[in-house]
C-alpha atoms as a PDB file:
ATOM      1  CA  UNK A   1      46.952  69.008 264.665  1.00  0.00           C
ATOM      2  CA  UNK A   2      44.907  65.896 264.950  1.00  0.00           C
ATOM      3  CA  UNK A   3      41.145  65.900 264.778  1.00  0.00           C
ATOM      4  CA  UNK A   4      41.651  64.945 268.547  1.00  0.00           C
ATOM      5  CA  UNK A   5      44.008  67.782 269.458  1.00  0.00           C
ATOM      6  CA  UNK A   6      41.718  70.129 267.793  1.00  0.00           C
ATOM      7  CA  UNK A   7      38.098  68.799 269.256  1.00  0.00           C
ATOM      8  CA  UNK A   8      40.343  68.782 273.000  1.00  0.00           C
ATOM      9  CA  UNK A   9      41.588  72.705 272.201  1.00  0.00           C
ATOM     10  CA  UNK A  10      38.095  73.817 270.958  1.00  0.00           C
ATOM     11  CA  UNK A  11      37.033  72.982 274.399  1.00  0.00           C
ATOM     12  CA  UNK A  12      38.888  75.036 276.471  1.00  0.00           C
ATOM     13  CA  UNK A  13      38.402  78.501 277.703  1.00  0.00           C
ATOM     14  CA  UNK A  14      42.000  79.611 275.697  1.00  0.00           C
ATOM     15  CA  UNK A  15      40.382  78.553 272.596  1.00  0.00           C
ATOM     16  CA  UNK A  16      36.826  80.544 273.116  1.00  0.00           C
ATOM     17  CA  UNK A  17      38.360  83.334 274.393  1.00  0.00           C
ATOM     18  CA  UNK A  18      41.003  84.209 271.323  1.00  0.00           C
ATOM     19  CA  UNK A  19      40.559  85.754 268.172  1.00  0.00           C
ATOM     20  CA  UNK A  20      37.767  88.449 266.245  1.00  0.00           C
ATOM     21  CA  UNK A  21      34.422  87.912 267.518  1.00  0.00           C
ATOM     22  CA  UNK A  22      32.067  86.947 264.683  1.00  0.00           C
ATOM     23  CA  UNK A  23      29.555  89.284 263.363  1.00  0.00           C
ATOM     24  CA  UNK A  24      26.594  87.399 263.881  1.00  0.00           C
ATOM     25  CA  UNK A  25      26.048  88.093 267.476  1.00  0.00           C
ATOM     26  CA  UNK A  26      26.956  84.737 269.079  1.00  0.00           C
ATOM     27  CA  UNK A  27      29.755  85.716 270.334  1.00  0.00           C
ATOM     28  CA  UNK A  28      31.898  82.919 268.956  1.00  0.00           C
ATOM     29  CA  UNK A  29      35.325  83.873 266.981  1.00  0.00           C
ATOM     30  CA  UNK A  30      36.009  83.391 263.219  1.00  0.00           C
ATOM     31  CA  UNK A  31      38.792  80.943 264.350  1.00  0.00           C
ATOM     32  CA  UNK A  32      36.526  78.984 266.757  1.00  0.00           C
ATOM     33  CA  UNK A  33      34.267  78.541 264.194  1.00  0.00           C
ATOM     34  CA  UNK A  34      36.657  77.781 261.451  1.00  0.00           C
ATOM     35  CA  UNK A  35      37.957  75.178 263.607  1.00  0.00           C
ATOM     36  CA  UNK A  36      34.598  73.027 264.217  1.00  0.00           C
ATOM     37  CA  UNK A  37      34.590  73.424 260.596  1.00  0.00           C
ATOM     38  CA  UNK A  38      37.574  71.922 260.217  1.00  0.00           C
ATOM     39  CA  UNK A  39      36.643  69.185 262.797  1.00  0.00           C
ATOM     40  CA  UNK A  40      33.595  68.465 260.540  1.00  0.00           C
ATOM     41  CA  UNK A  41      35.481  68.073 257.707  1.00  0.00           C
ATOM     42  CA  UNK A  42      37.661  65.409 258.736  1.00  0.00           C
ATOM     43  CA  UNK A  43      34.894  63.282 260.896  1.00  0.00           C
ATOM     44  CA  UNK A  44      33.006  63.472 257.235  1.00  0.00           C
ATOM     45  CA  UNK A  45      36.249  62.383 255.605  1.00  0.00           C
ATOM     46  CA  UNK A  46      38.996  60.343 257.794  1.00  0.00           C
ATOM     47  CA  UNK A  47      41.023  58.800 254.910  1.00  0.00           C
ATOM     48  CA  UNK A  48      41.688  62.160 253.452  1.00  0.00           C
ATOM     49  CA  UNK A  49      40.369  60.738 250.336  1.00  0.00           C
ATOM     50  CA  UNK A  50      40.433  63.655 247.928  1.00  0.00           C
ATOM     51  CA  UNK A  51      37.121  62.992 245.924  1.00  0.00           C
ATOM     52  CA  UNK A  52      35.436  63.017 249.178  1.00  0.00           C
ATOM     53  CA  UNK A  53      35.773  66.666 249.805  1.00  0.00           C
ATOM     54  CA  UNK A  54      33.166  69.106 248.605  1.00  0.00           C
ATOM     55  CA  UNK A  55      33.437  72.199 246.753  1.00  0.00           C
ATOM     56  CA  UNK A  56      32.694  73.814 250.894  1.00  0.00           C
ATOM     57  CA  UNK A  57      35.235  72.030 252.036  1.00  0.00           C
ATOM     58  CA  UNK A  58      37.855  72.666 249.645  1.00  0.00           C
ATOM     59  CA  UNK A  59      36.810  76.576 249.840  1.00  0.00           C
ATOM     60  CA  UNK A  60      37.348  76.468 253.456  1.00  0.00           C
ATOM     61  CA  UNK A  61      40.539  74.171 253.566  1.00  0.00           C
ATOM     62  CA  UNK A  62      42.157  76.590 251.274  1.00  0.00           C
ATOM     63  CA  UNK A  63      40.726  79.911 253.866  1.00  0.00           C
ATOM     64  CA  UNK A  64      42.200  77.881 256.428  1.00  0.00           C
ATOM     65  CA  UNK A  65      45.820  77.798 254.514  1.00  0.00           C
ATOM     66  CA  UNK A  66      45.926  81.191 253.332  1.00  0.00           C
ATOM     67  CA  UNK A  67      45.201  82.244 257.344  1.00  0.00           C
ATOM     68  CA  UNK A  68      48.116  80.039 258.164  1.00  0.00           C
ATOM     69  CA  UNK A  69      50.530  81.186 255.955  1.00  0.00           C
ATOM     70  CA  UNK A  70      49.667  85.383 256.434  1.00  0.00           C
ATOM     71  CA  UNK A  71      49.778  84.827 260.147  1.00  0.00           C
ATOM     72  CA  UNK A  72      52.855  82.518 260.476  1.00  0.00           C
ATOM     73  CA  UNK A  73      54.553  85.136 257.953  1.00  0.00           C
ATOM     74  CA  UNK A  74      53.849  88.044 259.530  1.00  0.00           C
ATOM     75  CA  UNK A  75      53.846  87.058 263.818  1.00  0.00           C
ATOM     76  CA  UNK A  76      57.386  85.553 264.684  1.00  0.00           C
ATOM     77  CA  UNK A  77      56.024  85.246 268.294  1.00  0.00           C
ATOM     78  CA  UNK A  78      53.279  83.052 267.186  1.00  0.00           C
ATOM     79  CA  UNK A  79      55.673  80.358 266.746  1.00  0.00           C
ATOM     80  CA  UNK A  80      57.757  80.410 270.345  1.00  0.00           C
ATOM     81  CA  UNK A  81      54.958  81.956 272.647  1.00  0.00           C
ATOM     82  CA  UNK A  82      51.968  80.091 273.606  1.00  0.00           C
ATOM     83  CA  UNK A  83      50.583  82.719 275.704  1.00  0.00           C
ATOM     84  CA  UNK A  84      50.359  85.027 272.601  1.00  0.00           C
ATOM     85  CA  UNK A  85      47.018  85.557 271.173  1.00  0.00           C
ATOM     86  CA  UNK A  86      48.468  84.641 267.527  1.00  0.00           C
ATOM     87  CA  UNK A  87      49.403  81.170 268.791  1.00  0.00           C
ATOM     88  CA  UNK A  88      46.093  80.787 270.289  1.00  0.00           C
ATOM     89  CA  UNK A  89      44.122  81.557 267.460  1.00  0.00           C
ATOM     90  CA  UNK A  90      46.232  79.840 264.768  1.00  0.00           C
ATOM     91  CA  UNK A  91      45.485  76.920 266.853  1.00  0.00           C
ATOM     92  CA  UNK A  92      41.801  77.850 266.313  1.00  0.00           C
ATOM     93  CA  UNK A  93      42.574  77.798 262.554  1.00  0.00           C
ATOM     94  CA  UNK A  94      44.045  74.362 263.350  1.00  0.00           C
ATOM     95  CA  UNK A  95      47.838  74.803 263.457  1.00  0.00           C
ATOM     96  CA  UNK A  96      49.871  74.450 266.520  1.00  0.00           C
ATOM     97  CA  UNK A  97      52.876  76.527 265.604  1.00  0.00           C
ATOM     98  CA  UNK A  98      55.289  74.958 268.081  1.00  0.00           C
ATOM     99  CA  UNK A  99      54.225  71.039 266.928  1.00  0.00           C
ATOM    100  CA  UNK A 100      55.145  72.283 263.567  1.00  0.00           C
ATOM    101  CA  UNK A 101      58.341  73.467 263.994  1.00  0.00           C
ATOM    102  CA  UNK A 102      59.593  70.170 265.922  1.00  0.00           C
ATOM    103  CA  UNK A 103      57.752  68.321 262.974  1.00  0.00           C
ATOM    104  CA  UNK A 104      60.012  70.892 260.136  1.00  0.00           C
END
């Protein structure tokens, strides 16, 4: 996803509503947040440049891989059903499932 299709998806009520709540009390998921993380990252770094990225961002852009991978590995429907809740929150993580497949 582009930083555009991700701000756009963070905003809506499928995004907010999908995935485990964190533990902090805000009421916010792991993938919601992960995914304004991942927003932040790429405002702070457009050209991708890879001496750009701190040792944060790196920690997280590998978190964000590894989340990918398990989920997209273990939910088949994830990847044709964009009512399921795996679809919705991989797109949290920042990985439309069904853009990915038509990109493959």
């Amino acid at each position: 996803m582009t930083q555009k299709e991700l701000e756009d998806w963070l905003q809506t009520e499928a995004s907010t509503s999908s995935g485990w709540s964190k533990n902090d009390g805000s009421g916010e998921s792991v993938g919601h947040d992960s995914g304004r993380h991942i927003v932040k990252i790429l405002e702070k770094n457009p050209s991708r440049d890879p001496s750009k990225y701190d040792d944060d961002d790196i920690a997280h852009m590998r978190k964000v891989v590894s989340y990918c991978a398990r989920h997209l590995a273990q939910e088949e429907k994830a990847k044709h059903d964009t009512s399921s809740k795996s679809y919705k929150s991989l797109k949290n993580w920042g990985h439309d499932a069904l853009k990915a497949e038509g990109s493959g």
